[in-house]
N, C-alpha and C. Protein backbone atom coordinates (compact mmCIF):
# COMPACT_ATOMS: atom_id res chain seq x y z
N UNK A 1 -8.58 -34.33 -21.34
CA UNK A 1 -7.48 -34.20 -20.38
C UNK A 1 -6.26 -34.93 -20.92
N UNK A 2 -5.24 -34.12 -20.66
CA UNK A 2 -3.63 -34.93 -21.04
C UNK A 2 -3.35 -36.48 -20.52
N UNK A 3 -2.80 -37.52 -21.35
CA UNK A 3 -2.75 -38.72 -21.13
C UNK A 3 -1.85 -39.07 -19.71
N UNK A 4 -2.00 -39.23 -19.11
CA UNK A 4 -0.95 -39.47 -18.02
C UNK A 4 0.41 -40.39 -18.69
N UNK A 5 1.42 -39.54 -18.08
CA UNK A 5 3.10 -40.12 -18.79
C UNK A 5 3.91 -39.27 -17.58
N UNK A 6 4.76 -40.08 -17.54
CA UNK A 6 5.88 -39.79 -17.01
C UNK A 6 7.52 -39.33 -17.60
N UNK A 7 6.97 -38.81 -18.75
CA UNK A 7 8.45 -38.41 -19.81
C UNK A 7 8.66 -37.61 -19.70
N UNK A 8 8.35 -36.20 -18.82
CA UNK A 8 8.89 -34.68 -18.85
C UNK A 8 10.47 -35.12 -18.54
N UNK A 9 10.72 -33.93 -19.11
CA UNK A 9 12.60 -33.67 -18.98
C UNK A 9 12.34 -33.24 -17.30
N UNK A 10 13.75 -33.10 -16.66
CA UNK A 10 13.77 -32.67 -15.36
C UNK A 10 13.63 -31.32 -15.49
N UNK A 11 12.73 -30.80 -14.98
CA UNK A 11 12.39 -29.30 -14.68
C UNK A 11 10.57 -29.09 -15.53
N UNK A 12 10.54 -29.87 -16.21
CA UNK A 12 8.90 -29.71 -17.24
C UNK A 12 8.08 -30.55 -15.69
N UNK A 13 8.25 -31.28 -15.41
CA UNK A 13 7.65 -32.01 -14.40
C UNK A 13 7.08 -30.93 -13.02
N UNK A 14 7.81 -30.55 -12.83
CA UNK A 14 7.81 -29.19 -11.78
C UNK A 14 6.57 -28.40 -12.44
N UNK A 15 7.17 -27.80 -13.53
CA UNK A 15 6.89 -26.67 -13.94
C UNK A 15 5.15 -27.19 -14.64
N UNK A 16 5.12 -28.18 -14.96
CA UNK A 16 3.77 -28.30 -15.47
C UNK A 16 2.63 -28.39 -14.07
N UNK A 17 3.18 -29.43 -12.83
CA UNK A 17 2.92 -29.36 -11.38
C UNK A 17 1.71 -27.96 -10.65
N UNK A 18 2.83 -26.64 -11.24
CA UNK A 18 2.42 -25.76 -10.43
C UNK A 18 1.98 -25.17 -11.54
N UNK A 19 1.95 -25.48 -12.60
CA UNK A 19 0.84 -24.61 -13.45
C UNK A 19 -0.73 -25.23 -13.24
N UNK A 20 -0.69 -26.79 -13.18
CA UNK A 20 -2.06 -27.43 -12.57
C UNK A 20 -2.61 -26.73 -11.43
N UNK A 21 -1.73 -26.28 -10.37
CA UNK A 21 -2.04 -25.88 -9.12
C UNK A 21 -2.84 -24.88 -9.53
N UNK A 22 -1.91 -23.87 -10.07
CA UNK A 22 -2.92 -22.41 -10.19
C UNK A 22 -3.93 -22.64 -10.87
N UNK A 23 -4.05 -23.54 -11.93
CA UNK A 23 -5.39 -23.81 -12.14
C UNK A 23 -6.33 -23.98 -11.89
N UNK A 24 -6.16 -24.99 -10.70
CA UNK A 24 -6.49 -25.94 -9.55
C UNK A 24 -7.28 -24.76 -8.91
N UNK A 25 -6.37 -24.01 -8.18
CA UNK A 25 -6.80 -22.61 -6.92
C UNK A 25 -7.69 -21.53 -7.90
N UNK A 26 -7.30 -21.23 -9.07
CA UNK A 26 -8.49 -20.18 -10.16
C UNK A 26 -9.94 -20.72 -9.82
N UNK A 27 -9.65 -22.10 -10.38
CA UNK A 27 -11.26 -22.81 -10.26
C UNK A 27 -11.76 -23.02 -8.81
N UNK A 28 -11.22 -23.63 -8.31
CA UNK A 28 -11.92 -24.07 -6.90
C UNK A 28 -11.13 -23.57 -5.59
N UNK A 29 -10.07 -22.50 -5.43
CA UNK A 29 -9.50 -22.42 -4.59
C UNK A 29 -8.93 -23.27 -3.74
N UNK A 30 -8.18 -23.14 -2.96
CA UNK A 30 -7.04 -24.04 -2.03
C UNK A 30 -7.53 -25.52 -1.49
N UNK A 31 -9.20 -25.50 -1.33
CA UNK A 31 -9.63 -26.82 -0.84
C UNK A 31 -9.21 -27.61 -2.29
N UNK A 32 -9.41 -27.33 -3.25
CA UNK A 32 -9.59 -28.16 -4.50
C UNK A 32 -7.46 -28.49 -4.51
N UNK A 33 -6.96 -28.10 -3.76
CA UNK A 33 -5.76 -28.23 -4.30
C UNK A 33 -5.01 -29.85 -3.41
N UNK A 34 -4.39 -30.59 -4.12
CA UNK A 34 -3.84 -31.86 -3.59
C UNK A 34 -3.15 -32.19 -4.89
N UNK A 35 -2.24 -32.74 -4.00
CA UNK A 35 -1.00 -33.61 -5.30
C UNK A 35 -1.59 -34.69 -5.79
N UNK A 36 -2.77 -35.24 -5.49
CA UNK A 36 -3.31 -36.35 -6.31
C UNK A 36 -4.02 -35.26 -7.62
N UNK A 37 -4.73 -33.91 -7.04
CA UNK A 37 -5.36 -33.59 -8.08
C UNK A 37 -4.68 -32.91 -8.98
N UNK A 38 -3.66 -32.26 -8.55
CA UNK A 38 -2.39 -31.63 -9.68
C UNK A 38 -1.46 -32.68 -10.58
N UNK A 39 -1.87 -33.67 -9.95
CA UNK A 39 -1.53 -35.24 -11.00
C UNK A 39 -2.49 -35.27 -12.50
N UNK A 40 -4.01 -35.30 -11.64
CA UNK A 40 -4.68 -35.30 -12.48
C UNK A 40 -5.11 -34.44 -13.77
N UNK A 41 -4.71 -33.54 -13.15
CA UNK A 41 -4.75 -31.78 -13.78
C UNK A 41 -3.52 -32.00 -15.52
N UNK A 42 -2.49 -32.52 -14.51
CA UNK A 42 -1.59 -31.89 -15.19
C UNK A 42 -1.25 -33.02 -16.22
N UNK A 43 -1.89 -34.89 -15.74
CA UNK A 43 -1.74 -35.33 -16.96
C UNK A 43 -0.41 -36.33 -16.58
N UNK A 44 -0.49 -36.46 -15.20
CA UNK A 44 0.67 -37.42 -14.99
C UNK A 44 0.03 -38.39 -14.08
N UNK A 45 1.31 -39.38 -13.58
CA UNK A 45 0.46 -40.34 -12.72
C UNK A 45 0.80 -40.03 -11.52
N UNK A 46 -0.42 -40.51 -9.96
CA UNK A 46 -0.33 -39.79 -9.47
C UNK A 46 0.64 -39.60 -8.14
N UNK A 47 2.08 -40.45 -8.43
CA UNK A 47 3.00 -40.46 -7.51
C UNK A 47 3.95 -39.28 -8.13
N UNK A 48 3.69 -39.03 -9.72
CA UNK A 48 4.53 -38.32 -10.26
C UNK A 48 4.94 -37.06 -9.28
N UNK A 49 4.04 -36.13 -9.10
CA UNK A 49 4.44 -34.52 -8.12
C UNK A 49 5.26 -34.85 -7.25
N UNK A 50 5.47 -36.00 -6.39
CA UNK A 50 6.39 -36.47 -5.47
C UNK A 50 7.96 -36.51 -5.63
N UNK A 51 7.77 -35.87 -7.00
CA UNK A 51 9.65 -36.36 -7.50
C UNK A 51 10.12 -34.53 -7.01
N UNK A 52 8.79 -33.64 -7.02
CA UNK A 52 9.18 -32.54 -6.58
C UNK A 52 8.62 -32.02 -5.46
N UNK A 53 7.85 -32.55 -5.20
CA UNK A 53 6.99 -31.94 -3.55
C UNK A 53 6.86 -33.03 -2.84
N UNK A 54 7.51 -33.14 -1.48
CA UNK A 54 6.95 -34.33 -0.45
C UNK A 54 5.95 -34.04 0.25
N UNK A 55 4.78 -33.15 -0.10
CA UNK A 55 3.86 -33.18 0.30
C UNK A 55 2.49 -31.86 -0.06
N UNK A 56 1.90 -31.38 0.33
CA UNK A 56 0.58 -31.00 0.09
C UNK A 56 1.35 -29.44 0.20
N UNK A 57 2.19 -29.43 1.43
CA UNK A 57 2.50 -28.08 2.08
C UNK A 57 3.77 -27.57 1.19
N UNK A 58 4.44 -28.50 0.82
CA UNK A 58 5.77 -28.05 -0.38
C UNK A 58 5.05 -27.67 -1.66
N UNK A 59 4.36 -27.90 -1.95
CA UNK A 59 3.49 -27.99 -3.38
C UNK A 59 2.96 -26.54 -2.78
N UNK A 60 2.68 -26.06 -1.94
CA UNK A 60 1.65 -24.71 -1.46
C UNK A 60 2.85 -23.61 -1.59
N UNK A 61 4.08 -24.30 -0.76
CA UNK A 61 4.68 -22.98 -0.71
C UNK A 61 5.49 -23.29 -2.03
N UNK A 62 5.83 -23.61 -2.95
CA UNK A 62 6.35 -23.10 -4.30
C UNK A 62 5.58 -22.75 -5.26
N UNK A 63 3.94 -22.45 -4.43
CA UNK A 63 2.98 -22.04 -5.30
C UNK A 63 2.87 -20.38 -5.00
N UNK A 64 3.38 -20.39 -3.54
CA UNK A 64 3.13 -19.29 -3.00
C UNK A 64 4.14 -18.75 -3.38
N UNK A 65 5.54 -18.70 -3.23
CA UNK A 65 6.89 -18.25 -3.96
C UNK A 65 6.44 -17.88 -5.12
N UNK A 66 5.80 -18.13 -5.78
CA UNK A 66 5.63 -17.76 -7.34
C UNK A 66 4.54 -16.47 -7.22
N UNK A 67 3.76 -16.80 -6.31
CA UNK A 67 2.92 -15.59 -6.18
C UNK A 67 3.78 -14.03 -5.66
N UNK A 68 4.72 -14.85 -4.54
CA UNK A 68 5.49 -13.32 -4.13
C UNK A 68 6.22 -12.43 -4.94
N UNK A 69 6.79 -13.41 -6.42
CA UNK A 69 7.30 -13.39 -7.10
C UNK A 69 6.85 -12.22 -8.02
N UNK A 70 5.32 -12.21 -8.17
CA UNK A 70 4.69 -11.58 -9.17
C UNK A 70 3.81 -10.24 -8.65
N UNK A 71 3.84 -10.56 -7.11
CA UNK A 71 3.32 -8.97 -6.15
C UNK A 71 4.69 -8.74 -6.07
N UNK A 72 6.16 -8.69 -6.03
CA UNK A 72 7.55 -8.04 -6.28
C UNK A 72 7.06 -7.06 -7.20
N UNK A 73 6.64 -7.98 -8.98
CA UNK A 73 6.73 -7.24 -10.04
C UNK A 73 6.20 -6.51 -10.59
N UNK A 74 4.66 -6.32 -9.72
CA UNK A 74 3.42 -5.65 -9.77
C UNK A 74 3.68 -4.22 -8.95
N UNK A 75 4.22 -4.57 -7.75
CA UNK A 75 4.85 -3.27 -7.14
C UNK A 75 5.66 -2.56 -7.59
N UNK A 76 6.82 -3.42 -8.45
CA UNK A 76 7.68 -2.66 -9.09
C UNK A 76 7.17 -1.67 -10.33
N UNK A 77 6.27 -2.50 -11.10
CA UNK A 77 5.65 -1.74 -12.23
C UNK A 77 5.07 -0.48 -11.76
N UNK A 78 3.99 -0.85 -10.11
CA UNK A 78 3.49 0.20 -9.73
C UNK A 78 4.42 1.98 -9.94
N UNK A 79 5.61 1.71 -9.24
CA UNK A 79 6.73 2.35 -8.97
C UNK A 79 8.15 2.09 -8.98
N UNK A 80 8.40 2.41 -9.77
CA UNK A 80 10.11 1.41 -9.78
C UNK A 80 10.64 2.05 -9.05
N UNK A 81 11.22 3.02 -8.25
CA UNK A 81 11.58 3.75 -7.73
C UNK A 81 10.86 4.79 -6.35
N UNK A 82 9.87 4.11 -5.65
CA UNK A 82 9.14 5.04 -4.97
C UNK A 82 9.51 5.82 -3.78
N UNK A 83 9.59 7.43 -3.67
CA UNK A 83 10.79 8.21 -3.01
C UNK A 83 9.70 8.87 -2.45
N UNK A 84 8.28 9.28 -2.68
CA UNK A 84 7.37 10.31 -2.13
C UNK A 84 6.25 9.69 -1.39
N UNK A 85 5.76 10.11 -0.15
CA UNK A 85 4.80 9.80 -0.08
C UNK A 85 3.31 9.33 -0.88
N UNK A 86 3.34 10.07 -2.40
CA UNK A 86 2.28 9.42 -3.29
C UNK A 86 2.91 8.20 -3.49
N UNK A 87 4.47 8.33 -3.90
CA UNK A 87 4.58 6.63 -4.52
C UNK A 87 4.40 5.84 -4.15
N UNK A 88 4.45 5.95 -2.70
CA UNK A 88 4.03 4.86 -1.24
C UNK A 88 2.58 4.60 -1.90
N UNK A 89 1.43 5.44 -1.61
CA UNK A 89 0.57 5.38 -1.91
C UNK A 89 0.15 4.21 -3.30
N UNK A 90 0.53 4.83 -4.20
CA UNK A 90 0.65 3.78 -5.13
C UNK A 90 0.96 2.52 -5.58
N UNK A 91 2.09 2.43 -4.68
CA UNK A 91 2.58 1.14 -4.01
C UNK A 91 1.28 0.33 -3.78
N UNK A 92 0.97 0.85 -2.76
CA UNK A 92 0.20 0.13 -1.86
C UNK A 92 -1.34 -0.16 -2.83
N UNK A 93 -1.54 1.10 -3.11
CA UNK A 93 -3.27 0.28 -4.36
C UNK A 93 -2.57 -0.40 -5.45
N UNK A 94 -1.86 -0.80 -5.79
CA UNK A 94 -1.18 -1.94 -6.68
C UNK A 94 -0.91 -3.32 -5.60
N UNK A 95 -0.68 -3.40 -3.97
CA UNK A 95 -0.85 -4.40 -3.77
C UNK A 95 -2.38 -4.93 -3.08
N UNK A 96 -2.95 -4.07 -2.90
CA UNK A 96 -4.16 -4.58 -2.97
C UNK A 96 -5.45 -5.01 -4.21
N UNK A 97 -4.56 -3.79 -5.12
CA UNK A 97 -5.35 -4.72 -6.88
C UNK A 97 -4.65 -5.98 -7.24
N UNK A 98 -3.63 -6.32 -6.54
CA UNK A 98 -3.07 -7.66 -6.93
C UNK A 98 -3.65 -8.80 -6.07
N UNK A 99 -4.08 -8.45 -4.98
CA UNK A 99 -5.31 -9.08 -4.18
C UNK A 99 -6.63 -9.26 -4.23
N UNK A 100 -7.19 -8.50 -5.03
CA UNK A 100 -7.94 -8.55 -6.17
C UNK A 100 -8.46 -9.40 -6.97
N UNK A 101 -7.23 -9.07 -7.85
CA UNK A 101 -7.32 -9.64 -8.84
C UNK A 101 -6.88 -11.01 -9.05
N UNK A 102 -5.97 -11.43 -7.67
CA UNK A 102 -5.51 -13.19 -7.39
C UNK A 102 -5.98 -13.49 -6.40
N UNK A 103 -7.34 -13.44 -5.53
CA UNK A 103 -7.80 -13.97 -4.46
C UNK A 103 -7.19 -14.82 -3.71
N UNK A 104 -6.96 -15.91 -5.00
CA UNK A 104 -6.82 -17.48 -4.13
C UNK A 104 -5.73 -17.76 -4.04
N UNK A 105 -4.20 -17.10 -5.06
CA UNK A 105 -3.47 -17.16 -4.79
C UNK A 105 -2.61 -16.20 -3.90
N UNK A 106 -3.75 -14.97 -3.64
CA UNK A 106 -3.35 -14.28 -2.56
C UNK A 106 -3.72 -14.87 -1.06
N UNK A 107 -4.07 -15.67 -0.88
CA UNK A 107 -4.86 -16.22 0.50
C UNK A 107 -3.97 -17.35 0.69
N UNK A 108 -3.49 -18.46 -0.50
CA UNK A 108 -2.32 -19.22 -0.59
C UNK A 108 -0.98 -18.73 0.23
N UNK A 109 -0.99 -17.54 -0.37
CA UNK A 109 0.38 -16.78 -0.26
C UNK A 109 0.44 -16.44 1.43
N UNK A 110 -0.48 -15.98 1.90
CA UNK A 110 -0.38 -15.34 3.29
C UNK A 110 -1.45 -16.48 4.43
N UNK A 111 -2.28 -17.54 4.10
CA UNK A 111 -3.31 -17.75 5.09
C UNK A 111 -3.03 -19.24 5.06
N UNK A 112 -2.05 -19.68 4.03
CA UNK A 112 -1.99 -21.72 4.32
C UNK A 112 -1.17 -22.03 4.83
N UNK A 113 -1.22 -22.86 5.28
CA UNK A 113 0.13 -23.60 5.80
C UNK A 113 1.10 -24.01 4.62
N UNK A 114 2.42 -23.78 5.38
CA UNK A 114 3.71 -24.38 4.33
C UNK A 114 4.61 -24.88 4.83
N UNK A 115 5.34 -25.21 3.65
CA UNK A 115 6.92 -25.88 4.38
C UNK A 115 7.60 -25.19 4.84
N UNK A 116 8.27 -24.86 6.42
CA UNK A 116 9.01 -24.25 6.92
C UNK A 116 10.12 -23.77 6.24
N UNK A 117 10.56 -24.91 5.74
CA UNK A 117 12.05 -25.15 5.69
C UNK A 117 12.35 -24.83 4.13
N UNK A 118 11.25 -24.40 2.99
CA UNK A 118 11.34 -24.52 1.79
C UNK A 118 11.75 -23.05 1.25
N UNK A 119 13.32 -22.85 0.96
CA UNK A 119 13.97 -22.14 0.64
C UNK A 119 13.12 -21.11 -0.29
N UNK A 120 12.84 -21.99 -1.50
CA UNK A 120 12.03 -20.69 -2.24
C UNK A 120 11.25 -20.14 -1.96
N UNK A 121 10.44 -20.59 -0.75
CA UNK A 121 9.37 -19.63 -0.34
C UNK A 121 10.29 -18.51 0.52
N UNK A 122 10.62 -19.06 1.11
CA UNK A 122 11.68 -17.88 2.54
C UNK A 122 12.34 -16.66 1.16
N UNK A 123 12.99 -17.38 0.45
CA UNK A 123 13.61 -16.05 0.04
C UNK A 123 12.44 -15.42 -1.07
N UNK A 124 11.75 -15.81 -1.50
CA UNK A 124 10.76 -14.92 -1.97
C UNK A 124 10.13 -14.02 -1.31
N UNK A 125 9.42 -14.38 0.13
CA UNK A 125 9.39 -13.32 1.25
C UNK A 125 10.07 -12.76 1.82
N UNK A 126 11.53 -13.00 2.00
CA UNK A 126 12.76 -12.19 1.87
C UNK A 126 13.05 -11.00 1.24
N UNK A 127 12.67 -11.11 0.03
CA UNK A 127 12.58 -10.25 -1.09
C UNK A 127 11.57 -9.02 -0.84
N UNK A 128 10.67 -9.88 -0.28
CA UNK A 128 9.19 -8.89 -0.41
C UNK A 128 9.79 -7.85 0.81
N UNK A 129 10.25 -8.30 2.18
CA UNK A 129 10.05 -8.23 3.07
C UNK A 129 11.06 -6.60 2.97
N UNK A 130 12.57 -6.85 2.10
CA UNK A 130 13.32 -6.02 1.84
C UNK A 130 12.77 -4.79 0.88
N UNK A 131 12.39 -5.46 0.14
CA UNK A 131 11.52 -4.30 -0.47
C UNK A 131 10.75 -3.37 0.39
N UNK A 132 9.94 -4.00 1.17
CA UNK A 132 9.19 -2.85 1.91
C UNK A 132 9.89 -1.86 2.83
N UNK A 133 10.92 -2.50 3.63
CA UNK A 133 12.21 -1.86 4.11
C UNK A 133 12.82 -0.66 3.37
N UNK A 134 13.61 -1.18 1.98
CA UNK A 134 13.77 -0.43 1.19
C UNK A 134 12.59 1.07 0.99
N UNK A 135 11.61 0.70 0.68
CA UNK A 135 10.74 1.86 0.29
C UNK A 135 10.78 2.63 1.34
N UNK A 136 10.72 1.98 2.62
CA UNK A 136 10.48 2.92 3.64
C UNK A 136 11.66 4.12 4.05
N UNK A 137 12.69 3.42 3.52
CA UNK A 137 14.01 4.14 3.74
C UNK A 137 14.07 5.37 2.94
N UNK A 138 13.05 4.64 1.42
CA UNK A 138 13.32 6.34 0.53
C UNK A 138 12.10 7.23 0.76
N UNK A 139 11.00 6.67 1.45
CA UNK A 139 10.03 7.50 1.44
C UNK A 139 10.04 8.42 2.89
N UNK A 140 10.43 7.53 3.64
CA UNK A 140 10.78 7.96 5.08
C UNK A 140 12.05 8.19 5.69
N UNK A 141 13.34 9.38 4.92
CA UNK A 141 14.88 8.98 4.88
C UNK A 141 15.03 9.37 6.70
N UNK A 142 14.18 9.66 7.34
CA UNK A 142 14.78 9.95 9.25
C UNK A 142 14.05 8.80 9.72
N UNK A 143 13.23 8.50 9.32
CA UNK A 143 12.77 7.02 10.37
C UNK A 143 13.35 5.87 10.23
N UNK A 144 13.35 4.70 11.41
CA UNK A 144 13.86 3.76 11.41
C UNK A 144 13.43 2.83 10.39
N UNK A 145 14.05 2.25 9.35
CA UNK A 145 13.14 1.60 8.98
C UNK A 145 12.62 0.22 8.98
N UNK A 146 13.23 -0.56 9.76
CA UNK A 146 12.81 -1.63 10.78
C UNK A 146 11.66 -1.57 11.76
N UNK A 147 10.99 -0.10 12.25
CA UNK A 147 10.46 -0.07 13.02
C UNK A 147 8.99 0.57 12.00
N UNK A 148 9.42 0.88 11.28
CA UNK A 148 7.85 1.59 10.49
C UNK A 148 7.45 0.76 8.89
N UNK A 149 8.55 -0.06 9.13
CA UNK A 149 8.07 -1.10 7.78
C UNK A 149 7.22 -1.93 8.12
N UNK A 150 6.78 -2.06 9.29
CA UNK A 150 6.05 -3.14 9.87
C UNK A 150 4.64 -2.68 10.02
N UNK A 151 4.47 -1.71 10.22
CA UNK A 151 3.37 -1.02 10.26
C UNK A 151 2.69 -0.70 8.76
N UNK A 152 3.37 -0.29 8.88
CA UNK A 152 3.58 0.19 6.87
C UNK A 152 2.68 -1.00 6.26
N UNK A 153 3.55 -2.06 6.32
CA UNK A 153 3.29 -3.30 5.75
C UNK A 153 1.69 -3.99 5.97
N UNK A 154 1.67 -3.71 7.42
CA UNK A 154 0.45 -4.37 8.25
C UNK A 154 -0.70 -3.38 7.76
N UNK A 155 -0.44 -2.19 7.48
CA UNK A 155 -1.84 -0.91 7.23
C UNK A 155 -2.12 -1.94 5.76
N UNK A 156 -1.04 -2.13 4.61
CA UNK A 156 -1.82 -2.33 3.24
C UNK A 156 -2.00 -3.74 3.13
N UNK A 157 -1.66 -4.62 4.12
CA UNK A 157 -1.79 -6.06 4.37
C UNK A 157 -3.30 -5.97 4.97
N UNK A 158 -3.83 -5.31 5.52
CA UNK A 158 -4.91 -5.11 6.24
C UNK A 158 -6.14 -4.91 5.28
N UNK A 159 -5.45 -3.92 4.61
CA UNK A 159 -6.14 -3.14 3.63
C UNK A 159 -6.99 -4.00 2.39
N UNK A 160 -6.16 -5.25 2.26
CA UNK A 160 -6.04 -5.71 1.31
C UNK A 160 -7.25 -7.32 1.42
N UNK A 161 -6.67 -7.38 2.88
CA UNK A 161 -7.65 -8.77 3.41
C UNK A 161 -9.52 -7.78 3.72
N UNK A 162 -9.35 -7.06 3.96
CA UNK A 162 -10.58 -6.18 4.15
C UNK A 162 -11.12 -6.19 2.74
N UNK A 163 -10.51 -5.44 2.02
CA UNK A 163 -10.97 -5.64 0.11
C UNK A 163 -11.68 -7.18 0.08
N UNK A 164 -10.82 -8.51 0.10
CA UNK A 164 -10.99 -9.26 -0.02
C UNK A 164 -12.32 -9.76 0.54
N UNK A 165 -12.58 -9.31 1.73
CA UNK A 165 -13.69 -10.12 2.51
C UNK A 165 -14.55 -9.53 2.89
N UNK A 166 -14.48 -8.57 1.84
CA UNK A 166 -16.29 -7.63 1.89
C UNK A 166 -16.16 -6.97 2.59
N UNK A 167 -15.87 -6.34 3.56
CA UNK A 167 -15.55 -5.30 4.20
C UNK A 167 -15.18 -3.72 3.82
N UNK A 168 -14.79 -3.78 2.71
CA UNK A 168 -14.39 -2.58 2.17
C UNK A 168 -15.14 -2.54 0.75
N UNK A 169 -15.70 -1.33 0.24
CA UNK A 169 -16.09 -0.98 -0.90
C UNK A 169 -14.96 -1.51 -1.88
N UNK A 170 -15.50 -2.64 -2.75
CA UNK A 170 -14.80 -2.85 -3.88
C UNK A 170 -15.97 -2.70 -5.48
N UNK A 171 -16.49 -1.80 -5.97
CA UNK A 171 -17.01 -1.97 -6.49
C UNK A 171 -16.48 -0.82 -7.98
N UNK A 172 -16.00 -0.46 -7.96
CA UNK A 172 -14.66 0.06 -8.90
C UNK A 172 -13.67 0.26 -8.24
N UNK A 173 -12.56 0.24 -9.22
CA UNK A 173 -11.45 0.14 -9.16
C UNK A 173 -10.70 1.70 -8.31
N UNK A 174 -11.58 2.29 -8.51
CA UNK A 174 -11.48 4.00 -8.03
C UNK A 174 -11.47 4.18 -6.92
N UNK A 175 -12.85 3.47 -6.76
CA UNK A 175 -12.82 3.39 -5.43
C UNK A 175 -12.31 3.05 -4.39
N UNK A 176 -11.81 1.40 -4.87
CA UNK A 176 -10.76 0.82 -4.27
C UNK A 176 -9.33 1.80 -3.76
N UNK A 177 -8.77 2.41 -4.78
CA UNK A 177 -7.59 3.19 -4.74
C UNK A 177 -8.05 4.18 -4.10
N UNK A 178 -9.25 5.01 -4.05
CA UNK A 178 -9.54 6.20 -2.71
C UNK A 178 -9.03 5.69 -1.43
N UNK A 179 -9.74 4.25 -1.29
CA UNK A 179 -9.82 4.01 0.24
C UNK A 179 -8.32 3.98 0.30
N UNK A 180 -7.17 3.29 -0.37
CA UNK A 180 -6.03 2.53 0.21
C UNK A 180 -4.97 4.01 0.20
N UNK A 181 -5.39 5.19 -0.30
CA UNK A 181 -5.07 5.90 -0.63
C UNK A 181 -5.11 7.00 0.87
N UNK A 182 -6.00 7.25 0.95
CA UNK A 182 -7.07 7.59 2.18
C UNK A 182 -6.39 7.44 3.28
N UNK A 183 -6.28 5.59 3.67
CA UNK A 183 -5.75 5.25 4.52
C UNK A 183 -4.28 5.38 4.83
N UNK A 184 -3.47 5.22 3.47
CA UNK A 184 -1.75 5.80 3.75
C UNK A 184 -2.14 7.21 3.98
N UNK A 185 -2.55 8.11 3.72
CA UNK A 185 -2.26 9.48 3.85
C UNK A 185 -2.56 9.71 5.38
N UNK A 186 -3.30 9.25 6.00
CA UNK A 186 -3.36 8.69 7.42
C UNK A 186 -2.13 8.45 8.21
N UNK A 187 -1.57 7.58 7.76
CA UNK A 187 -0.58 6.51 8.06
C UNK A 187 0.43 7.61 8.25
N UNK A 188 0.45 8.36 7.40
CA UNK A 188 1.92 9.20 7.26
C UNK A 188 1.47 10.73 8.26
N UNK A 189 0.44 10.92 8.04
CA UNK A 189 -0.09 11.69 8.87
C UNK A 189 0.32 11.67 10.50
N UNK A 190 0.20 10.79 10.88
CA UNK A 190 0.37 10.37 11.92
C UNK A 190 2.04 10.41 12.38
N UNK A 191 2.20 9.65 11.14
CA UNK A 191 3.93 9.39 11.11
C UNK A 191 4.79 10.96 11.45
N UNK A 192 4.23 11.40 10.91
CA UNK A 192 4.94 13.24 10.79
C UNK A 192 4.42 13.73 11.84
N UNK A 193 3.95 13.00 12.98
CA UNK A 193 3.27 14.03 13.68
C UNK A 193 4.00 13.48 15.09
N UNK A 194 4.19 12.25 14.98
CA UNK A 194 5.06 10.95 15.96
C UNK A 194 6.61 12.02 16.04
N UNK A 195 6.83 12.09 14.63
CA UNK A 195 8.40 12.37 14.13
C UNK A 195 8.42 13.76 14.95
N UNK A 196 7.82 14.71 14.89
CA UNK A 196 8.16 16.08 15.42
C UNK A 196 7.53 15.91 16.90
N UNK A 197 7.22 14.96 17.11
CA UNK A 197 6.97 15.34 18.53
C UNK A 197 7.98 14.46 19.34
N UNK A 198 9.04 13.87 19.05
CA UNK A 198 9.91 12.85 18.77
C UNK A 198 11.26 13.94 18.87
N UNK A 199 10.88 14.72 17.74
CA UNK A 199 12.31 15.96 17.95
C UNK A 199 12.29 16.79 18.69
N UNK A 200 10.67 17.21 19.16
CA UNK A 200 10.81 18.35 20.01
C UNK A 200 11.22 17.97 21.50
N UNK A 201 10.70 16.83 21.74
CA UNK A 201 11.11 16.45 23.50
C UNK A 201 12.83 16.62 23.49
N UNK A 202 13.79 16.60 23.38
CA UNK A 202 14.98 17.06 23.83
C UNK A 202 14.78 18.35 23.91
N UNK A 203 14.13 18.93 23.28
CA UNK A 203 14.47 20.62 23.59
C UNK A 203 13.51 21.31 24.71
N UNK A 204 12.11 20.35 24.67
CA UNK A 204 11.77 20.59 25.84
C UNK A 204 12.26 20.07 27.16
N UNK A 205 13.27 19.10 27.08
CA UNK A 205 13.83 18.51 28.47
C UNK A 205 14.81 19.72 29.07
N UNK A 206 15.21 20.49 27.38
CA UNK A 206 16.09 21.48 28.01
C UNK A 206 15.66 22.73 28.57
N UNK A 207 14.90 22.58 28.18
CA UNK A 207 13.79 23.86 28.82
C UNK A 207 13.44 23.78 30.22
């Protein structure tokens, strides 16, 4: 293990911090995580993390910011541009293989407590939050999209904690993407069916 020192430049201190963390959460998940043990991890002493986190819950959410950071770029890869109902689709089994494949920092991200007030987390979910907005606007250009991003969001948020906790067939990757697949085509199903019955009532009022 690294000698404990206190010589990082300003910003290595941070940055070595939350690389312990994820380490920390790979191996033992979120119980194993504390600023005494990301001290230890990372090879400093153990008031050091304090010069950047005042506490257990600041240390969580700039762990979690980093995670939103990287389901942004995973979605984006999914689809840089997603305009069709498949891309939605796709979307969405890219954020549940990113749930997957980061358990603990997916459970970090959505199930711990954090710092209210800690900017980088807010606008990292900011980000996320617009994004899903966004998609909905190109996949869905007549619906509101304040009102069906939420849903939207909650079907592959659902989707994803189900994967996670045994509930859903995860036993290839195929499979995985049937179900989440399955379930948007549902989703929209429904949606198109809301939407025209939505347009037709004025004309039956006129009737």
């Amino acid at each position: 293990m690294p000698q404990a020192s206190d010589s990082y430049h300003h910003g290595d201190l941070r940055a070595a911090c939350l690389r312990a963390a994820r380490e920390l959460l790979e191996e033992d998940g979120s119980a194993g995580l504390s600023l005494r043990a990301v001290a230890r991890r990372a090879g400093v002493s153990a008031t050091a993390p304090y010069r950047h986190y005042a506490d257990r819950d600041a240390l969580v959410s700039s762990v979690a910011a980093e995670g939103y950071r990287e389901l942004a770029g995973c979605l984006s890869a999914a689809h840089p541009s997603p305009a069709t109902p498949d891309d939605l689709a796709a979307v969405a089994v890219a954020y549940v293989r990113f749930a997957l494949d980061h358990p603990a920092m997916f459970r970090v991200m959505f199930a711990e407590p954090c710092d209210p007030g800690n900017e980088e987390r807010a606008a990292a979910t900011a980000a996320l939050s617009e994004y899903v907005r966004a998609l909905v606007r190109s996949v869905f250009p007549g619906a509101d999209p304040e009102a069906l991003a939420t849903p939207v969001w909650a079907l592959v948020h659902g989707l994803a904690f189900l994967h996670l906790d045994g509930k859903l067939d995860t036993s290839t990757p195929e499979v995985v993407a049937h179900q989440v697949r399955t379930a948007v085509s549902a989703l929209i199903a429904i949606s198109q069916v809301t939407s025209k019955a939505a347009a037709a009532a004025p004309e039956q009022a006129k009737a």
